[in-house]
N, C-alpha and C. Protein backbone atom coordinates (compact mmCIF):
# COMPACT_ATOMS: atom_id res chain seq x y z
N UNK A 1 -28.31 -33.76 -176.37
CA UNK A 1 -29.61 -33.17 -176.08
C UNK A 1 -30.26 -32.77 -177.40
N UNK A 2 -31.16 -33.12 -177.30
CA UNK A 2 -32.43 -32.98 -179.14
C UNK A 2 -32.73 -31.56 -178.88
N UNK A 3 -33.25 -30.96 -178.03
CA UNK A 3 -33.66 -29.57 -178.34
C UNK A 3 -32.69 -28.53 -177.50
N UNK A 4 -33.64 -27.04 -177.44
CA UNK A 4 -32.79 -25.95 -176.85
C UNK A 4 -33.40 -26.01 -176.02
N UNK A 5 -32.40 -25.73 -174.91
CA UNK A 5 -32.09 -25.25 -173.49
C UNK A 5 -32.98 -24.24 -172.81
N UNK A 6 -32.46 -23.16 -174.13
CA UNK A 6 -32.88 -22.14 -174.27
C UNK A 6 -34.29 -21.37 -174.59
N UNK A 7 -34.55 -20.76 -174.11
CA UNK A 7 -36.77 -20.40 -174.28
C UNK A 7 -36.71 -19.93 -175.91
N UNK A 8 -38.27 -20.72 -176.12
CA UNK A 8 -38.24 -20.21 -177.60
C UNK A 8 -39.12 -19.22 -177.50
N UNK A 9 -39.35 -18.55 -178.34
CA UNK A 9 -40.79 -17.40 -178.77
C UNK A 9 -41.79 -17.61 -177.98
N UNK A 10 -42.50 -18.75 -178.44
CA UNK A 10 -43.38 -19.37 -177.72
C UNK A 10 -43.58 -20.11 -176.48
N UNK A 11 -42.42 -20.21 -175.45
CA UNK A 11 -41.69 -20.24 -174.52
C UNK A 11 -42.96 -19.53 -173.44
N UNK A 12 -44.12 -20.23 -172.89
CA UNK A 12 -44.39 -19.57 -171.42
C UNK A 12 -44.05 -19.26 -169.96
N UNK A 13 -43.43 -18.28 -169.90
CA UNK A 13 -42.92 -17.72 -168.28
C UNK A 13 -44.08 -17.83 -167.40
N UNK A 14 -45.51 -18.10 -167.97
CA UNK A 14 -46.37 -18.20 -166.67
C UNK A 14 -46.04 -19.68 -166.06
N UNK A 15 -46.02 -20.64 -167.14
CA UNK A 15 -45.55 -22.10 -166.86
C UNK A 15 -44.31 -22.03 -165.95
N UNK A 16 -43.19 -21.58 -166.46
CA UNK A 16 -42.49 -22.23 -165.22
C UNK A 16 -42.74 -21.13 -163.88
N UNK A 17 -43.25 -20.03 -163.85
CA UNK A 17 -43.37 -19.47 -162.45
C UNK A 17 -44.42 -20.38 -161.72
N UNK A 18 -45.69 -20.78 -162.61
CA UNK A 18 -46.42 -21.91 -161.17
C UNK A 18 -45.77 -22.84 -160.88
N UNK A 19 -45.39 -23.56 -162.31
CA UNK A 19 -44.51 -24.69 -161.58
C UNK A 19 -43.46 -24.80 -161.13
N UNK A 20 -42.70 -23.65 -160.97
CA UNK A 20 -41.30 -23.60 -160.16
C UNK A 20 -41.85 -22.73 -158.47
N UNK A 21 -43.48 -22.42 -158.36
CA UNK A 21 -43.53 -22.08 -157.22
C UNK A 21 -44.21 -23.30 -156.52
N UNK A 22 -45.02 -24.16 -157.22
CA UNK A 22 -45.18 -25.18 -157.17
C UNK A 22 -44.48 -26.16 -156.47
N UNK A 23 -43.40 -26.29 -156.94
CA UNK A 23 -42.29 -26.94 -156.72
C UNK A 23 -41.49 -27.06 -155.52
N UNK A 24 -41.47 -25.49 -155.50
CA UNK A 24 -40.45 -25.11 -153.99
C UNK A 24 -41.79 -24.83 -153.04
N UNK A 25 -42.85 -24.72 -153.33
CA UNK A 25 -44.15 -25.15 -151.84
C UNK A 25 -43.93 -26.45 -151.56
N UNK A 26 -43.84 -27.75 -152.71
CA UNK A 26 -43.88 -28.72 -152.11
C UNK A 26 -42.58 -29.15 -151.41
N UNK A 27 -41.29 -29.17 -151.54
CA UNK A 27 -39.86 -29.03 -151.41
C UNK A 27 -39.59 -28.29 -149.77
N UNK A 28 -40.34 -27.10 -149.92
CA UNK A 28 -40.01 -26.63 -148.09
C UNK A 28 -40.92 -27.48 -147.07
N UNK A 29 -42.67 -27.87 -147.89
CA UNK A 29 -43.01 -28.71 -146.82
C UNK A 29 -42.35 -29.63 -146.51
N UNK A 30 -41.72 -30.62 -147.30
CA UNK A 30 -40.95 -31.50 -146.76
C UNK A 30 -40.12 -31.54 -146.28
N UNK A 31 -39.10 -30.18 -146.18
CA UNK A 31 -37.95 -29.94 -145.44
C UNK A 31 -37.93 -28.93 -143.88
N UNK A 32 -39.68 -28.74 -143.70
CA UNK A 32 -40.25 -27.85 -142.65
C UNK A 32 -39.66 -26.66 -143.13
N UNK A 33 -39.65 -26.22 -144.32
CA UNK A 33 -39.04 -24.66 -144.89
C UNK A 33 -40.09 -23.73 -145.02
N UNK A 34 -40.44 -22.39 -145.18
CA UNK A 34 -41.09 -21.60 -144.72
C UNK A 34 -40.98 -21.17 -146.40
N UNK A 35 -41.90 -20.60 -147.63
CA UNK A 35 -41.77 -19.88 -148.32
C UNK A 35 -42.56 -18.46 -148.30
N UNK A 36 -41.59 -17.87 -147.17
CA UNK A 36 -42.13 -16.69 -146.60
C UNK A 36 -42.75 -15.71 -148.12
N UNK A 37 -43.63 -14.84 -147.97
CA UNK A 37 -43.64 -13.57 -148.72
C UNK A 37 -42.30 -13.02 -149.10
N UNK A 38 -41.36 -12.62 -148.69
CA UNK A 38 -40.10 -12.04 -148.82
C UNK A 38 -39.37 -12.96 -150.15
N UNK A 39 -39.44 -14.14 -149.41
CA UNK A 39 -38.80 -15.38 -150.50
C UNK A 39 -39.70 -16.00 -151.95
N UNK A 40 -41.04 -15.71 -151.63
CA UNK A 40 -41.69 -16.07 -152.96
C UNK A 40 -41.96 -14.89 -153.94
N UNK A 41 -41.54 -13.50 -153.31
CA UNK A 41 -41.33 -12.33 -154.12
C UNK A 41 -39.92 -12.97 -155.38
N UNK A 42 -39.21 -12.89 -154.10
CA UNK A 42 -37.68 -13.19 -155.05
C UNK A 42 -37.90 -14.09 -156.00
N UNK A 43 -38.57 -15.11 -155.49
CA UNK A 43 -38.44 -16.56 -156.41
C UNK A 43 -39.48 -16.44 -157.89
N UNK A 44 -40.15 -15.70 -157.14
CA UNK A 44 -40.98 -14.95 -158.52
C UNK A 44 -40.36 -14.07 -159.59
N UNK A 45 -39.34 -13.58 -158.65
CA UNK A 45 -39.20 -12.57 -159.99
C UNK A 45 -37.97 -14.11 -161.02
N UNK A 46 -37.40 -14.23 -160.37
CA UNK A 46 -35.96 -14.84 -160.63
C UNK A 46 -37.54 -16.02 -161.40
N UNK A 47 -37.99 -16.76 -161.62
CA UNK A 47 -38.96 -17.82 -161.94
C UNK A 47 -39.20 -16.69 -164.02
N UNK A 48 -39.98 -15.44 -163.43
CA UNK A 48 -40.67 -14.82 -164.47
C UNK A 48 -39.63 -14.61 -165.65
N UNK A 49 -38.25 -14.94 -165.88
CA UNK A 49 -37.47 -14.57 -166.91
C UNK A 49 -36.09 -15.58 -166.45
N UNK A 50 -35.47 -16.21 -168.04
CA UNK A 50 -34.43 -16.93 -167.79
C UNK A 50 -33.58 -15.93 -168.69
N UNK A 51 -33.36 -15.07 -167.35
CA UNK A 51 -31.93 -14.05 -167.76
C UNK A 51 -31.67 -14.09 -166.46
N UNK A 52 -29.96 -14.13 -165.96
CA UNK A 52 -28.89 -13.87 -165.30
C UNK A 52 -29.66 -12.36 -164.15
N UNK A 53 -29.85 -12.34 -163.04
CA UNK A 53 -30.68 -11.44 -162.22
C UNK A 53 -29.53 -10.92 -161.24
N UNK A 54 -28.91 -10.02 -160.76
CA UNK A 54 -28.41 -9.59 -159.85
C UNK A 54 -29.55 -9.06 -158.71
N UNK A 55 -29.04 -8.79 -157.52
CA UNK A 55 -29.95 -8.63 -156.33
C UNK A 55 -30.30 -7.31 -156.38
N UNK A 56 -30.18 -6.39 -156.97
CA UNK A 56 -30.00 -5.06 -157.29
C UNK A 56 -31.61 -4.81 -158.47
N UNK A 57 -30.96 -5.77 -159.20
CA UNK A 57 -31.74 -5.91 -160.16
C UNK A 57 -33.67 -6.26 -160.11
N UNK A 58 -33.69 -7.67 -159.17
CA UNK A 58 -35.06 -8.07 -158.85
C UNK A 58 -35.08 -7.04 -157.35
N UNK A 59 -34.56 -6.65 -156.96
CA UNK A 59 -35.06 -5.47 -155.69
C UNK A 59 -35.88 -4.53 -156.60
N UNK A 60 -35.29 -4.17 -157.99
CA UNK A 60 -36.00 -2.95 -159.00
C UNK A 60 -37.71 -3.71 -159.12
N UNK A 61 -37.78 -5.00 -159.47
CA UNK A 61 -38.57 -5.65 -159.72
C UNK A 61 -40.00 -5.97 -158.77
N UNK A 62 -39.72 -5.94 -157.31
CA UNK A 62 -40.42 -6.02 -156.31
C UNK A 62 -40.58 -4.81 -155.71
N UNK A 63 -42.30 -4.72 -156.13
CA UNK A 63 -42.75 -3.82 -154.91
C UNK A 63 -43.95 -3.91 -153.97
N UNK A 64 -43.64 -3.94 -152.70
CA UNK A 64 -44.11 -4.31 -151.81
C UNK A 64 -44.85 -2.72 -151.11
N UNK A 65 -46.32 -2.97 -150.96
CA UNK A 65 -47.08 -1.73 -150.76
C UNK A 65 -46.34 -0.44 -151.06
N UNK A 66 -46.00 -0.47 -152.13
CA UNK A 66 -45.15 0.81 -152.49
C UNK A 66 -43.88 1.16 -152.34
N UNK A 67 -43.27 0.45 -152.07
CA UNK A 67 -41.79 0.73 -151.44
C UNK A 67 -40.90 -0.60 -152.24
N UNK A 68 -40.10 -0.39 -152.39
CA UNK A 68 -38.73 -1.36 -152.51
C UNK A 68 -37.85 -1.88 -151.25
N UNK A 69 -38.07 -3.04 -151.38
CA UNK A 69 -37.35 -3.77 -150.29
C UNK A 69 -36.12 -3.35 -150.27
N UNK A 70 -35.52 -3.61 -148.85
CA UNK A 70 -34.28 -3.21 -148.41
C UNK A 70 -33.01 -4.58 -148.92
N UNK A 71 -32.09 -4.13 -149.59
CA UNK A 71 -31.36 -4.83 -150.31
C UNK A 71 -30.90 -5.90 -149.65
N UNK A 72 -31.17 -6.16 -147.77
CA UNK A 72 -30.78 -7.09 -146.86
C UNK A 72 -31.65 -8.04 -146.91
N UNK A 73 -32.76 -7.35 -147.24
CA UNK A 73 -34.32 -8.28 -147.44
C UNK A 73 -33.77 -9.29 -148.76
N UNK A 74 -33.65 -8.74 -149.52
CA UNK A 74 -33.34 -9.54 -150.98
C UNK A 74 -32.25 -10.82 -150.97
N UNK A 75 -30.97 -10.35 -150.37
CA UNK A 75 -29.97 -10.97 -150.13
C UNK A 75 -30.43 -12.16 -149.45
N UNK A 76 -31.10 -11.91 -148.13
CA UNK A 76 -31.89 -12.80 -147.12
C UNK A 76 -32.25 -14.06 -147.78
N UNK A 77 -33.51 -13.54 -148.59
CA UNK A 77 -34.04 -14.34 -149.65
C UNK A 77 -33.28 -15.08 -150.47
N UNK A 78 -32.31 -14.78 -151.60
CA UNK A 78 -31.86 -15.27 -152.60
C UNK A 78 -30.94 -16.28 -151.49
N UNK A 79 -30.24 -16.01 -150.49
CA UNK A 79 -29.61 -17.15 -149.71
C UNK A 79 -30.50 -18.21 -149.62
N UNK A 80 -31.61 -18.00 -149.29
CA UNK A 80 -32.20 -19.27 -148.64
C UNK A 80 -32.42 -20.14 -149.78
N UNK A 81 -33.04 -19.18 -150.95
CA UNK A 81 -33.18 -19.94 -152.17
C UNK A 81 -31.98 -20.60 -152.49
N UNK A 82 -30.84 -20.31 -152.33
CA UNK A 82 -29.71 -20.83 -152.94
C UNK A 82 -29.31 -22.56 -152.28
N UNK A 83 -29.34 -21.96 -150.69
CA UNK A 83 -29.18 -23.02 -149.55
C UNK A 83 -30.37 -24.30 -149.73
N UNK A 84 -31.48 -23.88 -150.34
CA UNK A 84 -32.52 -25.48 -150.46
C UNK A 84 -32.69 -25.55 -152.03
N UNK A 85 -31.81 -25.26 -152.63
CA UNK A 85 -31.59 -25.37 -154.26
C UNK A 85 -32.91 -25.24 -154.95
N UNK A 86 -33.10 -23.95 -154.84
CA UNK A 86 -34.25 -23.60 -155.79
C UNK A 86 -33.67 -22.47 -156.40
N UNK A 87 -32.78 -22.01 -156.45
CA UNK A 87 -32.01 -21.14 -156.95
C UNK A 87 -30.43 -21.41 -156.95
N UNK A 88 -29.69 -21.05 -158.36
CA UNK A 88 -28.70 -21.27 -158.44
C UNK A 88 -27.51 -19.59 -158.36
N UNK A 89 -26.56 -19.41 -157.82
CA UNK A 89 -26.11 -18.23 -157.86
C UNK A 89 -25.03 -18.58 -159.32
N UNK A 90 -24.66 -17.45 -160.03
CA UNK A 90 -23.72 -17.91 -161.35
C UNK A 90 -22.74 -16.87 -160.93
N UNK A 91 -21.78 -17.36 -160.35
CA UNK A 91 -20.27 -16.66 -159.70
C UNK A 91 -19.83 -15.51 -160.33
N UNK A 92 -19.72 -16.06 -161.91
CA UNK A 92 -18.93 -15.38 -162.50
C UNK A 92 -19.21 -14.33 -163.33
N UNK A 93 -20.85 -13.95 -162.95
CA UNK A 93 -21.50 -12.35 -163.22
C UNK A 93 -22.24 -11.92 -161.88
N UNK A 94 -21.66 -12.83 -160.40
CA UNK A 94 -22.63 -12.43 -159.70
C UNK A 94 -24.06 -12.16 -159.42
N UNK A 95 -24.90 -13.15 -160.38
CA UNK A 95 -26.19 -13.21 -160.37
C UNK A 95 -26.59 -14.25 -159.98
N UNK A 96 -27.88 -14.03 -160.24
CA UNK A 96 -29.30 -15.51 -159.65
C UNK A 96 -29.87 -15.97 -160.86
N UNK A 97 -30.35 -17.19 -160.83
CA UNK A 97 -31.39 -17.89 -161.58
C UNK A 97 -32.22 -18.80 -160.93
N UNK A 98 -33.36 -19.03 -161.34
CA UNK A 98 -34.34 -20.08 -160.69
C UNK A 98 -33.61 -21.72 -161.49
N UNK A 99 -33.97 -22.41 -160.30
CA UNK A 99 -33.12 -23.70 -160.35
C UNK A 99 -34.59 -24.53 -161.21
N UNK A 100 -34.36 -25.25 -162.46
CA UNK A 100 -35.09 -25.58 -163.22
C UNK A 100 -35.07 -27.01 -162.80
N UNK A 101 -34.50 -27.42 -162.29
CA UNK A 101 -34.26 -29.33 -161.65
C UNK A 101 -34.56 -29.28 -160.42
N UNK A 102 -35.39 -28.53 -159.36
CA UNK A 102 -34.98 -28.45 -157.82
C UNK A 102 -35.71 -29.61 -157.07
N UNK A 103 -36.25 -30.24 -158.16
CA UNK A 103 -36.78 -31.89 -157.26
C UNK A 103 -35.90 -32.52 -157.34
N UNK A 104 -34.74 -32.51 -157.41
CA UNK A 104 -34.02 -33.48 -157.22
C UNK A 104 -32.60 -32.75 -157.05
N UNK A 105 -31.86 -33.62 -156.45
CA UNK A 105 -30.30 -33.44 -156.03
C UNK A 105 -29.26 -33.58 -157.66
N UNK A 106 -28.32 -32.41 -158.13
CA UNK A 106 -27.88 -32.94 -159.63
C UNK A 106 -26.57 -31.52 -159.39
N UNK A 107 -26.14 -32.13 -160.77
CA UNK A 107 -24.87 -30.68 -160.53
C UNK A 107 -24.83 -30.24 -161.71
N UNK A 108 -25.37 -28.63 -161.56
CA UNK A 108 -26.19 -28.42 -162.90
C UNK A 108 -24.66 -27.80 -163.67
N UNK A 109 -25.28 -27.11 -165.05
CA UNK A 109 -24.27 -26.64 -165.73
C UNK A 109 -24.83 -25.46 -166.66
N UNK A 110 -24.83 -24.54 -166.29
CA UNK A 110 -25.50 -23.21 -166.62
C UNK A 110 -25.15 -22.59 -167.68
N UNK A 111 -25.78 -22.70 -168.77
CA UNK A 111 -25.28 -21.87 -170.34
C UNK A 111 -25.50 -20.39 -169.67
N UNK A 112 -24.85 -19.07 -170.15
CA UNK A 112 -25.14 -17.77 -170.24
C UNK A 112 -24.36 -17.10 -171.50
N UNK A 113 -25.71 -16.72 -171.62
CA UNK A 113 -25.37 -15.75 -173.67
C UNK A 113 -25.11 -14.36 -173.37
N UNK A 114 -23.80 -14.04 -173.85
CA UNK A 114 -22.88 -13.09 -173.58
C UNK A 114 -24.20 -11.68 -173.93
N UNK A 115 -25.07 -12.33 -174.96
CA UNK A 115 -25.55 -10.83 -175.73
C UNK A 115 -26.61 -10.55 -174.80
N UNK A 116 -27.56 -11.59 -174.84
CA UNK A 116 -28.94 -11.74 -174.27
C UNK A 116 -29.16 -11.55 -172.89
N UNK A 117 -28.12 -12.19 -172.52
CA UNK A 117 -27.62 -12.46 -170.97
C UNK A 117 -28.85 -13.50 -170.64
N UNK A 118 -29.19 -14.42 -171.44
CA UNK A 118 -30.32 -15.35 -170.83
C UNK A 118 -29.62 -16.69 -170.19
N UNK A 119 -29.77 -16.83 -169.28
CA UNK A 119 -28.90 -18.23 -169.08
C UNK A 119 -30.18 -19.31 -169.18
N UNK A 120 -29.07 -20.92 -169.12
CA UNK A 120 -30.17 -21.72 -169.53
C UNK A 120 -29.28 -23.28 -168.63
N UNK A 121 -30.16 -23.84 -167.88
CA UNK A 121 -29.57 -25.13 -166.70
C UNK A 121 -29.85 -26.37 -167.54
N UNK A 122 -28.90 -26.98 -167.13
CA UNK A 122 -28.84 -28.55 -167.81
C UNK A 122 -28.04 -29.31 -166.98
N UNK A 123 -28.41 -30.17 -166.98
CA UNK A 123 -27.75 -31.57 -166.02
C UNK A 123 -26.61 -32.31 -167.15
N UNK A 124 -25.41 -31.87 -166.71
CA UNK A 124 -24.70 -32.77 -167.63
C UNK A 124 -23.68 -33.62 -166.94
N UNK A 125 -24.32 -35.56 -166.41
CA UNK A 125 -23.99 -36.10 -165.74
C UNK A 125 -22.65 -36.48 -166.48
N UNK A 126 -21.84 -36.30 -167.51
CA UNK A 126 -20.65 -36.96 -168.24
C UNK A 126 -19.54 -35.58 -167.37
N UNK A 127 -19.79 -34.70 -167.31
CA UNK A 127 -18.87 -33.79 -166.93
C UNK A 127 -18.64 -33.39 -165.39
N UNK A 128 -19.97 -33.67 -164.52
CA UNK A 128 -20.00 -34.22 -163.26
C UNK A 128 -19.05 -35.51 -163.13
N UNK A 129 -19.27 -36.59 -163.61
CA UNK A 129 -18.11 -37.88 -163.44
C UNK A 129 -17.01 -37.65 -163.07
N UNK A 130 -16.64 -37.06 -165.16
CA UNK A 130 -15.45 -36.30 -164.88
C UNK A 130 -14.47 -35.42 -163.74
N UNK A 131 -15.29 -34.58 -163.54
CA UNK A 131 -14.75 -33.65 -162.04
C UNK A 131 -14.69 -34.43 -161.25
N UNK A 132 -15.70 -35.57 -160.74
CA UNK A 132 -15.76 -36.24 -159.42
C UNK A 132 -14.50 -37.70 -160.00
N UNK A 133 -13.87 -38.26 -160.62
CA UNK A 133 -13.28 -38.35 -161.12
C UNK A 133 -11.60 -37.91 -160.98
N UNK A 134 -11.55 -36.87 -161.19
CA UNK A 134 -10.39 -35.82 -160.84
C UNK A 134 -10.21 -35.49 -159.94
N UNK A 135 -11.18 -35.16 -159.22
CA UNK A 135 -10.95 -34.86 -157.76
C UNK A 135 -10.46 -36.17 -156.51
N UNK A 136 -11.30 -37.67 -157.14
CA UNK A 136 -10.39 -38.62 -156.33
C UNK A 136 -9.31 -38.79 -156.88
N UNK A 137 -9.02 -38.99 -157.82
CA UNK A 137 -7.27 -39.14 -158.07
C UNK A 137 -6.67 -38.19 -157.56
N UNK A 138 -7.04 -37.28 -157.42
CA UNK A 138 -6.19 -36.16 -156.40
C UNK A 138 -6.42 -35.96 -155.03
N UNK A 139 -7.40 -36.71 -154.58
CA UNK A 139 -7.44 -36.67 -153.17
C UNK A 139 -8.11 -35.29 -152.41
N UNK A 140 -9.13 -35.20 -153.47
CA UNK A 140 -9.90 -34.18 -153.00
C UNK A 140 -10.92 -33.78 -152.91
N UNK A 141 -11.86 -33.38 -152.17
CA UNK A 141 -13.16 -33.68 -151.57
C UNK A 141 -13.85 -32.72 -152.12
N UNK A 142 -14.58 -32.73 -153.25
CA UNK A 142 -15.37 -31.31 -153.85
C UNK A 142 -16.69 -31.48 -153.21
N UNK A 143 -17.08 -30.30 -152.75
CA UNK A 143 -18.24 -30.16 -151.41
C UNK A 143 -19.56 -29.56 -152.93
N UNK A 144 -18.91 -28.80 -154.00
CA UNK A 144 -20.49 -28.02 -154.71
C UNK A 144 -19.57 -27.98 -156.10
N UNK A 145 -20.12 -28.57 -157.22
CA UNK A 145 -19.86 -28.06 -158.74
C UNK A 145 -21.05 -27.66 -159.31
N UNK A 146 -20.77 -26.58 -160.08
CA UNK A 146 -21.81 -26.01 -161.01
C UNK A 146 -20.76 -25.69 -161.91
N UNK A 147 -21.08 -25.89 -163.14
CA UNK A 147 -20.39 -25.48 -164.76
C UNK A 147 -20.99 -24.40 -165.50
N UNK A 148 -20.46 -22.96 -165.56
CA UNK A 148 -20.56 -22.17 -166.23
C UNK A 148 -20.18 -22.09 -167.11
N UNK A 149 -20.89 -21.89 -168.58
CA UNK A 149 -20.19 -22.18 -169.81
C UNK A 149 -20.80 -20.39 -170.14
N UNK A 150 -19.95 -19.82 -170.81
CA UNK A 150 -20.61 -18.70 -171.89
C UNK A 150 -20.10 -18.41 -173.09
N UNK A 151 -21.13 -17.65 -173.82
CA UNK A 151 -21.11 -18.00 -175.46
C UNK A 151 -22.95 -17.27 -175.85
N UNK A 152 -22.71 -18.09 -176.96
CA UNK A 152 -24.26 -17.36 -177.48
C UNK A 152 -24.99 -18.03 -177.71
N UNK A 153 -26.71 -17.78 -177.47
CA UNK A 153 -27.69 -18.42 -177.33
C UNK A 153 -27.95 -18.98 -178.52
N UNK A 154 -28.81 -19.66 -179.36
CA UNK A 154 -29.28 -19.50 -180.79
C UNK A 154 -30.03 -18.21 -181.56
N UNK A 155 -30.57 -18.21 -180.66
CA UNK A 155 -31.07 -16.74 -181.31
C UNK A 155 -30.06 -15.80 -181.20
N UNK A 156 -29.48 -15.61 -180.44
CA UNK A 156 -27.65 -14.04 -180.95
C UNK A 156 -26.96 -14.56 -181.50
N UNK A 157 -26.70 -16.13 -182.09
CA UNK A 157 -25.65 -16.26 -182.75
C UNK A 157 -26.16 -16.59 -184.15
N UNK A 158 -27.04 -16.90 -184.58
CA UNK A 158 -28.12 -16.07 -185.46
C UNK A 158 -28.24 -14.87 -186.24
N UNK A 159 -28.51 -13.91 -185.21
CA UNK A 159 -27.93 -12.45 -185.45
C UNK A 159 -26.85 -12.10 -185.82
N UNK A 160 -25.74 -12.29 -184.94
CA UNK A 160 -24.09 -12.63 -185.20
C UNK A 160 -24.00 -13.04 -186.84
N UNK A 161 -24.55 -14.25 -187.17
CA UNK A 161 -24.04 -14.48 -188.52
C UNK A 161 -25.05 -14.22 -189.72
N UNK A 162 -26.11 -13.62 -189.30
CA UNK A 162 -26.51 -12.52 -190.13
C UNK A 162 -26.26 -11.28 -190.82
């Protein structure tokens, strides 16, 4: 890959929130999916920043005529996002991210920077093979891969060796 993953300075969050709401309007019409208010809150917030989001976290983020949604409301949401892949969940901090590929079917592989906590999605079809690969020689049917890698972004490891 020639460039970073990762948002630069100049990096616009208004860009990918239209076009990642963009995206998942056109994506539910075709699947008769609903992008209720409840769900384009979430997808908004999780869209406005590529950092690692717990449900706790974008509940702080949304407010709805004055009040903060009920943490069942949120959960609700981030499922559905997860279930028509417009959102990816990252297991192994228990958070959300907005799915940066969601036109298409792929098995992403999620950088997250230990410092920043920004994560960053990439399609890396050589390591997909691989797994799918391993799994028939063993006779085994992998239903969902996603690759969590962590480490540091360019900009903290930067800092780091400054």
């Amino acid at each position: 890959m020639s460039h970073s993953v990762f948002p630069t300075k100049t990096h616009n969050h208004e860009t990918c929130r239209s076009e990642g709401l963009a995206t998942a309007q056109r994506l539910l019409a075709q699947s008769n999916g609903r992008l209720t208010a409840d769900r384009q809150a979430v997808l908004e917030v999780l869209l406005a920043s590529h950092r690692a989001q717990g449900a706790y976290d974008i509940m702080e983020q949304i407010d709805w005529r004055g009040r903060r949604p009920a943490p069942a409301v949120v959960y609700r949401a981030l499922d559905f996002l997860v279930s028509h892949g417009l959102a990816h969940k990252i297991e192994s901090l228990n958070a959300f991210m907005a799915c940066s590929n969601a036109d298409h079917a792929h098995k992403p592989m999620i950088m997250i920077c230990r410092d920043c906590s920004e994560v960053a999605e990439f399609e890396a079809s050589g390591i997909g093979r691989a797994i799918a690969k391993a799994a028939r020689e063993n006779n085994f049917v992998a239903d969902e891969t996603t690759v969590e890698v962590t480490g540091l972004c360019g900009a903290c490891a930067q800092k780091d060796s400054a």
